[in-house]
PDB file of N, CA and C in Angstrom:
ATOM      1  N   UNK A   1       1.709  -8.999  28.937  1.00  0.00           N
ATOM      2  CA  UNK A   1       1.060  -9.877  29.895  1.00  0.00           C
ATOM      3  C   UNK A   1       0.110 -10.850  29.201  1.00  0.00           C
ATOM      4  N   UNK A   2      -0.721 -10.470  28.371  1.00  0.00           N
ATOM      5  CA  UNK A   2      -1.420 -11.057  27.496  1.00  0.00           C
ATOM      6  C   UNK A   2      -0.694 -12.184  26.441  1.00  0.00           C
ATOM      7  N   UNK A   3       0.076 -11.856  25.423  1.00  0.00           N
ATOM      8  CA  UNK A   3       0.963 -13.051  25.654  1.00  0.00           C
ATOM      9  C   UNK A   3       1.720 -13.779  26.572  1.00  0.00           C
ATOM     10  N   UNK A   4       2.084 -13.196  27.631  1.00  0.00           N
ATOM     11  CA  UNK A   4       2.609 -14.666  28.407  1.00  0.00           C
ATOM     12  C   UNK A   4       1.149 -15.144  28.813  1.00  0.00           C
ATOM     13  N   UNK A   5       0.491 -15.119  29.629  1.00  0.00           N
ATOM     14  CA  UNK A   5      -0.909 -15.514  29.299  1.00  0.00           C
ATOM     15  C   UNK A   5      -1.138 -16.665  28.141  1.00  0.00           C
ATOM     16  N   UNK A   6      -1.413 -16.805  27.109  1.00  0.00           N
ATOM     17  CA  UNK A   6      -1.815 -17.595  26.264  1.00  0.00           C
ATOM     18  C   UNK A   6      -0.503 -17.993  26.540  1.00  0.00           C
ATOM     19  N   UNK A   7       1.192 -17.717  26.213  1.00  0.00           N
ATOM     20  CA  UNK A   7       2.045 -18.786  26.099  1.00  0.00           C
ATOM     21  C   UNK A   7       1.741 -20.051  27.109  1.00  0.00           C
ATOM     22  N   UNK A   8       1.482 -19.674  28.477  1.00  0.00           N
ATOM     23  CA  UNK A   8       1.505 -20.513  29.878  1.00  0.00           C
ATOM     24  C   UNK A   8       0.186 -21.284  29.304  1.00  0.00           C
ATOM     25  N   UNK A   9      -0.732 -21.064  28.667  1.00  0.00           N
ATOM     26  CA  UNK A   9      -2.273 -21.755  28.584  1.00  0.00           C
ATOM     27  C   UNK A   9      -1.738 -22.937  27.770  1.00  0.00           C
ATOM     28  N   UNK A  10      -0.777 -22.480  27.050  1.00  0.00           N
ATOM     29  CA  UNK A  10      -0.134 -23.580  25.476  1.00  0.00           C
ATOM     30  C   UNK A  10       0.865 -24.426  25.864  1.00  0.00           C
ATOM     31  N   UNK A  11       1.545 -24.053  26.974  1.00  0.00           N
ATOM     32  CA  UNK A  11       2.716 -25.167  27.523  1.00  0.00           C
ATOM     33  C   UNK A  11       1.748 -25.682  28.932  1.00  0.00           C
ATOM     34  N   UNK A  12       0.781 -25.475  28.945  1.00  0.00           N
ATOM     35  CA  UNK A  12      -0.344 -26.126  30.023  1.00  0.00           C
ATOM     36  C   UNK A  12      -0.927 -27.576  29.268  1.00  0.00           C
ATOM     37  N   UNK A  13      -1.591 -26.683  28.349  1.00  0.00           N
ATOM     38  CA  UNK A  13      -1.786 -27.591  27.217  1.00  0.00           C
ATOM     39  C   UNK A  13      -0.953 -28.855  26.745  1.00  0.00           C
ATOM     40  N   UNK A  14      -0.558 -28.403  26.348  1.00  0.00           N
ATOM     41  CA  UNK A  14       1.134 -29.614  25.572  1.00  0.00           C
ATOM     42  C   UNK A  14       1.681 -30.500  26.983  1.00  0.00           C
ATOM     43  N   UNK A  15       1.703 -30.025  27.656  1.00  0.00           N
ATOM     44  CA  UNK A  15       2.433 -30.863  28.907  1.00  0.00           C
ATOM     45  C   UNK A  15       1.065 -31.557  29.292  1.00  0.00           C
ATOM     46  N   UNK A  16       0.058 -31.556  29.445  1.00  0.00           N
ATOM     47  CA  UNK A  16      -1.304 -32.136  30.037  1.00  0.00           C
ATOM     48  C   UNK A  16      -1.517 -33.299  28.391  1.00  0.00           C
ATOM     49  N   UNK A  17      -0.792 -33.105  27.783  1.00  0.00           N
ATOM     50  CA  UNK A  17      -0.996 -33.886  26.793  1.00  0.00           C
ATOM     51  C   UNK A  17      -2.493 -33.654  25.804  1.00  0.00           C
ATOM     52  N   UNK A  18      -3.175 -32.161  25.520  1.00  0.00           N
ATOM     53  CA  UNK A  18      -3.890 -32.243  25.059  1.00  0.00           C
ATOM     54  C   UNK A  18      -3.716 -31.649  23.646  1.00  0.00           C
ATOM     55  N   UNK A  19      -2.500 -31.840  23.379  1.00  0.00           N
ATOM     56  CA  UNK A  19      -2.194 -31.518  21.608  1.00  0.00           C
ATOM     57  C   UNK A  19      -2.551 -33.038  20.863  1.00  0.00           C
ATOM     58  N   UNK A  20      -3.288 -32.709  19.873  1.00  0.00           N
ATOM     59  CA  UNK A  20      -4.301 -33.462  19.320  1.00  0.00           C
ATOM     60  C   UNK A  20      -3.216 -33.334  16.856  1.00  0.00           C
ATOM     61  N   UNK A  21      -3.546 -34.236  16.955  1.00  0.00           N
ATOM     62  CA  UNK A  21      -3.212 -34.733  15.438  1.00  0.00           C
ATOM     63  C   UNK A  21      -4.324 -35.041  14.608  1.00  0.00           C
ATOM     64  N   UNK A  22      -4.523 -34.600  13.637  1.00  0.00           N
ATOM     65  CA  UNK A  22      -5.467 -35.311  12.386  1.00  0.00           C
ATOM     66  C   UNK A  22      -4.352 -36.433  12.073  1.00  0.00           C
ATOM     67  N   UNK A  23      -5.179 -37.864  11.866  1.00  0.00           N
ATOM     68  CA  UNK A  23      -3.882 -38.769  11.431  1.00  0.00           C
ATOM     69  C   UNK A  23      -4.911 -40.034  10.947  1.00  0.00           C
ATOM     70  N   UNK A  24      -4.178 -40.204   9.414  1.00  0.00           N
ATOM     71  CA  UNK A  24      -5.134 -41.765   8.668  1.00  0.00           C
ATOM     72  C   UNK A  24      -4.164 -42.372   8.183  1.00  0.00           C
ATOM     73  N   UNK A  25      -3.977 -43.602   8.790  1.00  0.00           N
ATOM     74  CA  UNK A  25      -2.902 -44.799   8.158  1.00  0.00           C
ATOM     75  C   UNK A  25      -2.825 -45.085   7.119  1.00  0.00           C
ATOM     76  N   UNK A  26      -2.179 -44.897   6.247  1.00  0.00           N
ATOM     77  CA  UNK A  26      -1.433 -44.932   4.780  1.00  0.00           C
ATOM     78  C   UNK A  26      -1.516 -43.036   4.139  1.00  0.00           C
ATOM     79  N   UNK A  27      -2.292 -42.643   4.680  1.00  0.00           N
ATOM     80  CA  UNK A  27      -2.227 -40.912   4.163  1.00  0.00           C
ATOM     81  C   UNK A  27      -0.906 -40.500   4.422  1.00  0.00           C
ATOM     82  N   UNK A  28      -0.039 -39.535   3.465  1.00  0.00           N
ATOM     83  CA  UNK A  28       1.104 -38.907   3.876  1.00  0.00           C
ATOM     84  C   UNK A  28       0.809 -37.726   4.216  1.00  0.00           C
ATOM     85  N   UNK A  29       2.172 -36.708   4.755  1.00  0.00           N
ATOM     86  CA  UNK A  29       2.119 -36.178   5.431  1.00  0.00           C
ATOM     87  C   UNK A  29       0.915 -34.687   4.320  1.00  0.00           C
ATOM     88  N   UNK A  30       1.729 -34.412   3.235  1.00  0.00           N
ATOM     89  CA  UNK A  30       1.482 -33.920   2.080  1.00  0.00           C
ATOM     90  C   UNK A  30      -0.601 -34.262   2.006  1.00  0.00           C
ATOM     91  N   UNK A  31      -0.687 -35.321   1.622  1.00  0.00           N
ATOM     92  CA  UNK A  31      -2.301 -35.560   1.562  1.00  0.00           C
ATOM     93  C   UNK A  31      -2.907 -34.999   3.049  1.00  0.00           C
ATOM     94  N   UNK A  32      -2.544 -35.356   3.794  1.00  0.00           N
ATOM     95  CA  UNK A  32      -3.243 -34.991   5.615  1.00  0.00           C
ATOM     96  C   UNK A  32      -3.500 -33.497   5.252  1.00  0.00           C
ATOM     97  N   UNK A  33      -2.185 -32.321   5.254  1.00  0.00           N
ATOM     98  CA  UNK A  33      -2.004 -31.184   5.138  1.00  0.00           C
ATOM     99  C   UNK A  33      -3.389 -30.605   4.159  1.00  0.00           C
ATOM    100  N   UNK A  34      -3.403 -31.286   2.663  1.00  0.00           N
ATOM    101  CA  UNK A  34      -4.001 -30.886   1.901  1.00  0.00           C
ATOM    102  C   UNK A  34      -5.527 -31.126   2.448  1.00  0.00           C
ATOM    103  N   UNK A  35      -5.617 -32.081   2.633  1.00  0.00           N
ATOM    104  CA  UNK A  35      -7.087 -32.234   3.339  1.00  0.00           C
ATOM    105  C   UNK A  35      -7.646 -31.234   4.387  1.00  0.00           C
ATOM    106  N   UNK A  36      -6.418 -30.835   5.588  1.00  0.00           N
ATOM    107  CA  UNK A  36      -7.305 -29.747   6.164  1.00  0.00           C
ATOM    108  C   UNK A  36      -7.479 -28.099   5.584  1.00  0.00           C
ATOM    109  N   UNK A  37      -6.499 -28.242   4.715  1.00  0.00           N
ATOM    110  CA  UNK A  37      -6.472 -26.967   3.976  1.00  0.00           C
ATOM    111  C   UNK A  37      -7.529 -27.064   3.352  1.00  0.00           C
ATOM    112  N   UNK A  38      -8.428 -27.858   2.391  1.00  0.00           N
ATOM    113  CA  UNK A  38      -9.415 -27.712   2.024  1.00  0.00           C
ATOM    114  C   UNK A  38     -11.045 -27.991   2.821  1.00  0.00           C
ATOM    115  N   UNK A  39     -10.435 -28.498   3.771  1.00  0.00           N
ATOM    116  CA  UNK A  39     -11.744 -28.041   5.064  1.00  0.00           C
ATOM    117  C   UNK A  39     -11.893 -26.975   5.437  1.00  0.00           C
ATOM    118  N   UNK A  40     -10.368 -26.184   5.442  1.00  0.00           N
ATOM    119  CA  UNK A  40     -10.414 -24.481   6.209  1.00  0.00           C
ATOM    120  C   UNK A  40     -11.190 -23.640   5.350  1.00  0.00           C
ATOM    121  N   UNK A  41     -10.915 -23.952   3.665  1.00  0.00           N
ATOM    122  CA  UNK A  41     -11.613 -23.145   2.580  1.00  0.00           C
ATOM    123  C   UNK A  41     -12.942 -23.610   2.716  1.00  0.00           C
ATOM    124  N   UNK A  42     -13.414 -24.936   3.014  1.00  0.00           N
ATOM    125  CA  UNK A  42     -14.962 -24.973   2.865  1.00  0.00           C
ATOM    126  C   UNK A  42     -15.183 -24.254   4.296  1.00  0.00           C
ATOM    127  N   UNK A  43     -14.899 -24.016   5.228  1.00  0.00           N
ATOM    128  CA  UNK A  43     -15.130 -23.511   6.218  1.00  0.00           C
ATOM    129  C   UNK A  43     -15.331 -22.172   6.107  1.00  0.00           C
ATOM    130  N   UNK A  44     -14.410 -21.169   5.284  1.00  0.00           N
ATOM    131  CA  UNK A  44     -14.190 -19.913   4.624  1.00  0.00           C
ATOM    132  C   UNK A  44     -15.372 -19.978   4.209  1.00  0.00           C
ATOM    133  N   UNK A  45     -15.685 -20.767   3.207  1.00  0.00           N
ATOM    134  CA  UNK A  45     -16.992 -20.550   2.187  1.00  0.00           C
ATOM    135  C   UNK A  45     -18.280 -19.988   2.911  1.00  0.00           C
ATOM    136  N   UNK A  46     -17.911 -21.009   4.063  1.00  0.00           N
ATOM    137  CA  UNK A  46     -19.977 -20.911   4.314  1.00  0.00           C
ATOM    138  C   UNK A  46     -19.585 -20.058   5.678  1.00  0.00           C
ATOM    139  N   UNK A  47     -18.770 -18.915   6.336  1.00  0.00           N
ATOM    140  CA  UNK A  47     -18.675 -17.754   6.939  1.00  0.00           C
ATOM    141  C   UNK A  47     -18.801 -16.495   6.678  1.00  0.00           C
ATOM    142  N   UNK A  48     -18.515 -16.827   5.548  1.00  0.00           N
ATOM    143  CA  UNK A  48     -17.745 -15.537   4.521  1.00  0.00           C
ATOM    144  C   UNK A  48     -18.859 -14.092   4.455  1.00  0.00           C
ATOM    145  N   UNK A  49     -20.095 -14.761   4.783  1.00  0.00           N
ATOM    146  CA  UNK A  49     -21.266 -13.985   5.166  1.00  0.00           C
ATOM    147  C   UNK A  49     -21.520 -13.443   6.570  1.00  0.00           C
ATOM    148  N   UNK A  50     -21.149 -14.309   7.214  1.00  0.00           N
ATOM    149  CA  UNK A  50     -21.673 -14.506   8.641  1.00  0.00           C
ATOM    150  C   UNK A  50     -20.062 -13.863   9.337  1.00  0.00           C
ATOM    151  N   UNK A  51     -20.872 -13.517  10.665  1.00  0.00           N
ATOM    152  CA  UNK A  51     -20.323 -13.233  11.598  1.00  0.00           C
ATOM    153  C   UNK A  51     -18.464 -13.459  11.716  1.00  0.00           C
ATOM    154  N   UNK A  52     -17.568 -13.139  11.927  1.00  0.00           N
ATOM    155  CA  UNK A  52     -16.532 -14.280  12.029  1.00  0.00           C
ATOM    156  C   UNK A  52     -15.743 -14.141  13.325  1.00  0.00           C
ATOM    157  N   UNK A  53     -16.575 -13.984  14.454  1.00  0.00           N
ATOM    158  CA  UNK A  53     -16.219 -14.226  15.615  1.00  0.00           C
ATOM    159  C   UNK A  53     -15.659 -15.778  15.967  1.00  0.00           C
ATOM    160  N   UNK A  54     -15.002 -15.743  16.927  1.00  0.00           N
ATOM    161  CA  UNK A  54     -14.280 -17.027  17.226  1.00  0.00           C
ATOM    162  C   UNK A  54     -15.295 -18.047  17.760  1.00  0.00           C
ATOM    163  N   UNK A  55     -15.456 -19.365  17.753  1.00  0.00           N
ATOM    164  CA  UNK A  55     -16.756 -20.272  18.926  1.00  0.00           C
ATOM    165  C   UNK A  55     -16.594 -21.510  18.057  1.00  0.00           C
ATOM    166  N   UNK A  56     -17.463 -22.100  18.825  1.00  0.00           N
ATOM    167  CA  UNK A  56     -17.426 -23.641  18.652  1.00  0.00           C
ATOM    168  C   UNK A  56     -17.722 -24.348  17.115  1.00  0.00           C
ATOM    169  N   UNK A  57     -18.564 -23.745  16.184  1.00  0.00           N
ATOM    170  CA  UNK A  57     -18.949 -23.727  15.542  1.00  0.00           C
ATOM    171  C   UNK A  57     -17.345 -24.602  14.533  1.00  0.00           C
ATOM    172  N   UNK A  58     -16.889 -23.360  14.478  1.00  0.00           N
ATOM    173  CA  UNK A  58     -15.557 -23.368  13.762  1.00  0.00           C
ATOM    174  C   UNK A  58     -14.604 -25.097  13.912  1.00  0.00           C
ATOM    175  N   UNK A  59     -14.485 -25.245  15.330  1.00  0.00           N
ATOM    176  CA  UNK A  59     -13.522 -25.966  15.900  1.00  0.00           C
ATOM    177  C   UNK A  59     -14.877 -27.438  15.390  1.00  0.00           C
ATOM    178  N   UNK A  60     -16.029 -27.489  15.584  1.00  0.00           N
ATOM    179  CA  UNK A  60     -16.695 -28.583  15.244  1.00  0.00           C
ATOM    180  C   UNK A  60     -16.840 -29.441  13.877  1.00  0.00           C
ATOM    181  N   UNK A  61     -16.770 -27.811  12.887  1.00  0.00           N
ATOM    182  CA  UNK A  61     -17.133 -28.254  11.479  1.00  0.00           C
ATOM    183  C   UNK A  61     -15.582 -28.766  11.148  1.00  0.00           C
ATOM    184  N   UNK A  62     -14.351 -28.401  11.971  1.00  0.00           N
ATOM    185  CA  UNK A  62     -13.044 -28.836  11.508  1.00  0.00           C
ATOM    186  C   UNK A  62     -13.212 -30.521  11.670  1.00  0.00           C
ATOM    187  N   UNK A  63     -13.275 -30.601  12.939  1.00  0.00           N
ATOM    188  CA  UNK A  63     -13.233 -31.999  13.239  1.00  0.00           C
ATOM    189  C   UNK A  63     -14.212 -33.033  12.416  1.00  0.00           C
ATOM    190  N   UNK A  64     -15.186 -32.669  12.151  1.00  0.00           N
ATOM    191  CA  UNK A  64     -16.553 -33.053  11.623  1.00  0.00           C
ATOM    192  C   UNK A  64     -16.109 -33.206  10.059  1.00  0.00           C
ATOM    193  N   UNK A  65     -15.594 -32.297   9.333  1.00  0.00           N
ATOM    194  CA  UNK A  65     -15.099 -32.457   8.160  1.00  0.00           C
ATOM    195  C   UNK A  65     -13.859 -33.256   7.920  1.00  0.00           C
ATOM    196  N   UNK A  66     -12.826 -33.371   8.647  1.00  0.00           N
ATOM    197  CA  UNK A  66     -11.603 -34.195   8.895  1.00  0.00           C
ATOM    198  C   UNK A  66     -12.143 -35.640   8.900  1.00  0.00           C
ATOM    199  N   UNK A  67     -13.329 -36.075  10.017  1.00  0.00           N
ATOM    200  CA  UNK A  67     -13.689 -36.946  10.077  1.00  0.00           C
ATOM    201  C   UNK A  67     -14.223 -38.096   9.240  1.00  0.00           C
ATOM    202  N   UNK A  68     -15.432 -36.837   8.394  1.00  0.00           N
ATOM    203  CA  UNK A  68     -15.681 -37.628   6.968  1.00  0.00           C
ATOM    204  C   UNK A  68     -14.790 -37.708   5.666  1.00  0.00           C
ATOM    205  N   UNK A  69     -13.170 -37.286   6.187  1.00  0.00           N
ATOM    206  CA  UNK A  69     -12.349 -37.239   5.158  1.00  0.00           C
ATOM    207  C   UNK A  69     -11.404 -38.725   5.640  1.00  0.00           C
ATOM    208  N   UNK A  70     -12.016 -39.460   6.724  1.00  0.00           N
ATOM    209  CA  UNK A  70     -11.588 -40.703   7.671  1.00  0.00           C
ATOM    210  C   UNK A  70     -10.494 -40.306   8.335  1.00  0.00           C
ATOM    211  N   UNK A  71      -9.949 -39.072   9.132  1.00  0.00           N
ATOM    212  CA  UNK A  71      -9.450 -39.336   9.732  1.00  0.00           C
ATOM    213  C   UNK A  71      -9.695 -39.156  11.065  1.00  0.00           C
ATOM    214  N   UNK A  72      -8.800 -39.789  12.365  1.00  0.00           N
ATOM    215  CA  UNK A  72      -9.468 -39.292  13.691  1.00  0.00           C
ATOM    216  C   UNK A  72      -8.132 -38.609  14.243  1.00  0.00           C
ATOM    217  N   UNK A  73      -8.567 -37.817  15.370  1.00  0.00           N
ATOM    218  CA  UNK A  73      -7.843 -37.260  16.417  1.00  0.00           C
ATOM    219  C   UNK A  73      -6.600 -38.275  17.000  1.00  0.00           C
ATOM    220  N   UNK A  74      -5.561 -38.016  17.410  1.00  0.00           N
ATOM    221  CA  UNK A  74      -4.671 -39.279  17.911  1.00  0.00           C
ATOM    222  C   UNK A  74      -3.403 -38.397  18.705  1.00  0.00           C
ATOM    223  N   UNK A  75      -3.524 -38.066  19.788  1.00  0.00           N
ATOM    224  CA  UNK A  75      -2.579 -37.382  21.113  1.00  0.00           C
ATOM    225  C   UNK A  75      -1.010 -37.729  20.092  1.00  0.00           C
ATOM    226  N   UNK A  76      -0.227 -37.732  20.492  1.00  0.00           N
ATOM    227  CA  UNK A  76       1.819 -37.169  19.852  1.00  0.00           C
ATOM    228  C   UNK A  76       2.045 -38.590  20.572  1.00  0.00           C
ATOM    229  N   UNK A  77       1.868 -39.102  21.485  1.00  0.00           N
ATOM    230  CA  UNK A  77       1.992 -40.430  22.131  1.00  0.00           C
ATOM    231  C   UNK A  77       1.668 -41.593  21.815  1.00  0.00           C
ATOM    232  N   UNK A  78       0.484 -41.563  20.803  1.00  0.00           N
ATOM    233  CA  UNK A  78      -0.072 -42.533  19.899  1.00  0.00           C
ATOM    234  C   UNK A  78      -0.245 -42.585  18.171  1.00  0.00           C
ATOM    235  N   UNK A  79       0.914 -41.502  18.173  1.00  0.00           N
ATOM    236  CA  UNK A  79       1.326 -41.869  16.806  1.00  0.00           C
ATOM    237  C   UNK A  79       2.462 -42.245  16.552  1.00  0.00           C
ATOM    238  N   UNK A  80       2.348 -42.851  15.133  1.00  0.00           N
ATOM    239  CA  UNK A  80       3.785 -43.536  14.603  1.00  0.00           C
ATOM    240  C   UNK A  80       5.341 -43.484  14.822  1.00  0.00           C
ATOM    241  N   UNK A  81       5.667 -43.917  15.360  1.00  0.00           N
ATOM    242  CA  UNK A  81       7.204 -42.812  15.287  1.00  0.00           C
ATOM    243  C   UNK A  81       7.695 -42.444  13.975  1.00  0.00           C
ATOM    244  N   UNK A  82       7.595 -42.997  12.980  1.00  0.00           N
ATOM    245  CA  UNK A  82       7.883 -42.871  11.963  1.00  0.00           C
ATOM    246  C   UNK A  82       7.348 -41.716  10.743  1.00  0.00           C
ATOM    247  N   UNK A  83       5.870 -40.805  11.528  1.00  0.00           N
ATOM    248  CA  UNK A  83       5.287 -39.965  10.700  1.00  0.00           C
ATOM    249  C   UNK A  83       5.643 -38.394  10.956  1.00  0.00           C
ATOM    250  N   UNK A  84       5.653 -37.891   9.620  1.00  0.00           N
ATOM    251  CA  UNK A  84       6.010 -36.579  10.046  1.00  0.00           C
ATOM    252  C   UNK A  84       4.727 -35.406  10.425  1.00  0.00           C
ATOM    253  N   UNK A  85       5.331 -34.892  11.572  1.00  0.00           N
ATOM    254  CA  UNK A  85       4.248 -33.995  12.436  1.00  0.00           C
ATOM    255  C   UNK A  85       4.063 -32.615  12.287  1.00  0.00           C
ATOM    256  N   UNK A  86       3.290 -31.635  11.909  1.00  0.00           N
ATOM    257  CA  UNK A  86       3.048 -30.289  11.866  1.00  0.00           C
ATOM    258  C   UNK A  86       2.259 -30.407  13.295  1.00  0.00           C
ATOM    259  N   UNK A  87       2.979 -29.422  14.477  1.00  0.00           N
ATOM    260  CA  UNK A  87       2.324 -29.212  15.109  1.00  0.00           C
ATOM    261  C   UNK A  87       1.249 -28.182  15.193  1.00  0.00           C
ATOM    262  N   UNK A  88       0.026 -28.539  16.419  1.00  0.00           N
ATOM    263  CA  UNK A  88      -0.920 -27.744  16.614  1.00  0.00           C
ATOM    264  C   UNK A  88      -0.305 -26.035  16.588  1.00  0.00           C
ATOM    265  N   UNK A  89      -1.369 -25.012  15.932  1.00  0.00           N
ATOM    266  CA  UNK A  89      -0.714 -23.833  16.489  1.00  0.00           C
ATOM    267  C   UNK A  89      -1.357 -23.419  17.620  1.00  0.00           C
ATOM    268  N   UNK A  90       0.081 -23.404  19.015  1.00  0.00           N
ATOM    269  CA  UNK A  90      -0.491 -23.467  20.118  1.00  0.00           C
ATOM    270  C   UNK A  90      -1.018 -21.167  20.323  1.00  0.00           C
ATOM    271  N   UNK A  91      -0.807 -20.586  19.400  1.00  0.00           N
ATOM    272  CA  UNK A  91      -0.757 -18.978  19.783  1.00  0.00           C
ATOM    273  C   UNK A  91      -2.637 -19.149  19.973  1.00  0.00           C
ATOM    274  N   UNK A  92      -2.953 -17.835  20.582  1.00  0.00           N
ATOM    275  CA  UNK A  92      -4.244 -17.492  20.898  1.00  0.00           C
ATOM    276  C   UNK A  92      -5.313 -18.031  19.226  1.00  0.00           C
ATOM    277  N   UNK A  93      -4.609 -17.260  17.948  1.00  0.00           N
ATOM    278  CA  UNK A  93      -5.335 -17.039  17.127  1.00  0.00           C
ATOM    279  C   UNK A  93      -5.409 -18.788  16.645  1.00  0.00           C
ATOM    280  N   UNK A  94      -4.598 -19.400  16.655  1.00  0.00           N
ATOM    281  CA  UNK A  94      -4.385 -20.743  16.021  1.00  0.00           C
ATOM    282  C   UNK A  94      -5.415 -21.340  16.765  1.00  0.00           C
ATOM    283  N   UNK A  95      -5.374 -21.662  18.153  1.00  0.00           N
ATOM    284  CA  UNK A  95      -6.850 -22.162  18.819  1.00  0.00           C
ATOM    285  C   UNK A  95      -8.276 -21.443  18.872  1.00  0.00           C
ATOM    286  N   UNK A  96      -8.617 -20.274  18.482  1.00  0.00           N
ATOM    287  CA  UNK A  96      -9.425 -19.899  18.188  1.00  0.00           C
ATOM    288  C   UNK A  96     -10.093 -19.932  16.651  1.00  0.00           C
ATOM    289  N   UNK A  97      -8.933 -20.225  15.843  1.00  0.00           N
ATOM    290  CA  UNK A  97      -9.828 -19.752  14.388  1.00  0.00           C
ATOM    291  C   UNK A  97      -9.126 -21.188  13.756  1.00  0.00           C
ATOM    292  N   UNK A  98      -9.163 -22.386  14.002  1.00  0.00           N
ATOM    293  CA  UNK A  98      -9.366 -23.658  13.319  1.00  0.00           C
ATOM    294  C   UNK A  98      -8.143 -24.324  12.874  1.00  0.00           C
ATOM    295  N   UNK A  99      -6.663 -24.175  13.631  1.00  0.00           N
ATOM    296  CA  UNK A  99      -5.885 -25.247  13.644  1.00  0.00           C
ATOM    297  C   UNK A  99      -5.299 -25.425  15.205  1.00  0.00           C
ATOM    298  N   UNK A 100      -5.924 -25.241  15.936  1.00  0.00           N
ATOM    299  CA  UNK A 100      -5.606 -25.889  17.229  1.00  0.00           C
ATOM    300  C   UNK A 100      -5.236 -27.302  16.894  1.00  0.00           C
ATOM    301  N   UNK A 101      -5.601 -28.290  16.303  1.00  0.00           N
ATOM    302  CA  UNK A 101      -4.846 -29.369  15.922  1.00  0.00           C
ATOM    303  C   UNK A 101      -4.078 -29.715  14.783  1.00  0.00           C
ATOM    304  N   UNK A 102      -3.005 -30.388  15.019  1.00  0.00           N
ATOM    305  CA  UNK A 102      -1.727 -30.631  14.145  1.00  0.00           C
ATOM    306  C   UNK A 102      -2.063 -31.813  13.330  1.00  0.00           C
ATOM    307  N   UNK A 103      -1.503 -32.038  12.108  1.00  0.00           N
ATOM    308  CA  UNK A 103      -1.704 -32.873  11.300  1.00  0.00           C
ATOM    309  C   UNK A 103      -0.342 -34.185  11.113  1.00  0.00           C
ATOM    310  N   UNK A 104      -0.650 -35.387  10.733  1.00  0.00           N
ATOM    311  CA  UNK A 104       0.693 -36.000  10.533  1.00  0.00           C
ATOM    312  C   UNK A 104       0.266 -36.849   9.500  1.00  0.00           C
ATOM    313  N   UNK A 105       1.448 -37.526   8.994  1.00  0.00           N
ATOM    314  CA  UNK A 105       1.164 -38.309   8.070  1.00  0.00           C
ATOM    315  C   UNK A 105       2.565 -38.630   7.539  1.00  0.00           C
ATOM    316  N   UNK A 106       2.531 -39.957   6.921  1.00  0.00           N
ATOM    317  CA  UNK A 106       3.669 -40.684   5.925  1.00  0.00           C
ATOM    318  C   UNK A 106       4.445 -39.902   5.580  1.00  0.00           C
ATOM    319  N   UNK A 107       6.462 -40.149   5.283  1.00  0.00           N
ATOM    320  CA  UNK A 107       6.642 -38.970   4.742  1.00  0.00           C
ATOM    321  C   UNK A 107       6.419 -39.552   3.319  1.00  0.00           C
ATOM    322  N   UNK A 108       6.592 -38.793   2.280  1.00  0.00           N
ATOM    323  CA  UNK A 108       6.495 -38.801   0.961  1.00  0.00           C
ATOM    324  C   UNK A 108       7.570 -39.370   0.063  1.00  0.00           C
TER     325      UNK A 108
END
């Protein structure tokens, strides 16, 4: 029950159009990827002490760090047709612990 639960929250999601992309014009798909992978590790870094319950914290410093890496948020509707997409992971743990949003970028 609990998974169908989160499945229905994730095709709620996706159909309401709130699957979200990291995406910077001329970055490929390869650089995008690498960039949030090394936000997740600085993110690792400064938890690694602390608590590691799920909350906002997490989902802020993602965006916040993406951001000063220049890129912004951009809905599946307002990107390129031409870029390749890793989608958001829509499961419980993926929106709770820091890739609720999908990355795209140039292919290579």
């Amino acid at each position: 029950m609990k998974s169908f639960t989160v499945l229905l929250l994730g095709l709620i999601c996706l159909f309401a159009g709130c699957a979200k992309y990291y995406y910077q014009e001329g970055k490929s798909f390869n650089e995008c990827a690498k960039d949030r992978a090394d936000c997740v590790d600085e993110l690792e870094k400064r938890l690694a002490d602390q608590s590691q319950r799920a909350g906002g914290y997490k989902h802020e410093f993602m965006e916040d760090c993406m951001e000063h890496k220049g890129y912004r948020l951009v809905t599946e509707n307002k990107l390129p047709l031409n870029v390749k997409r890793q989608d958001p992971d829509s499961s419980l743990k993926g929106y709770l612990y820091g890739h609720r949003r999908g990355v795209a970028g140039t292919l290579d």
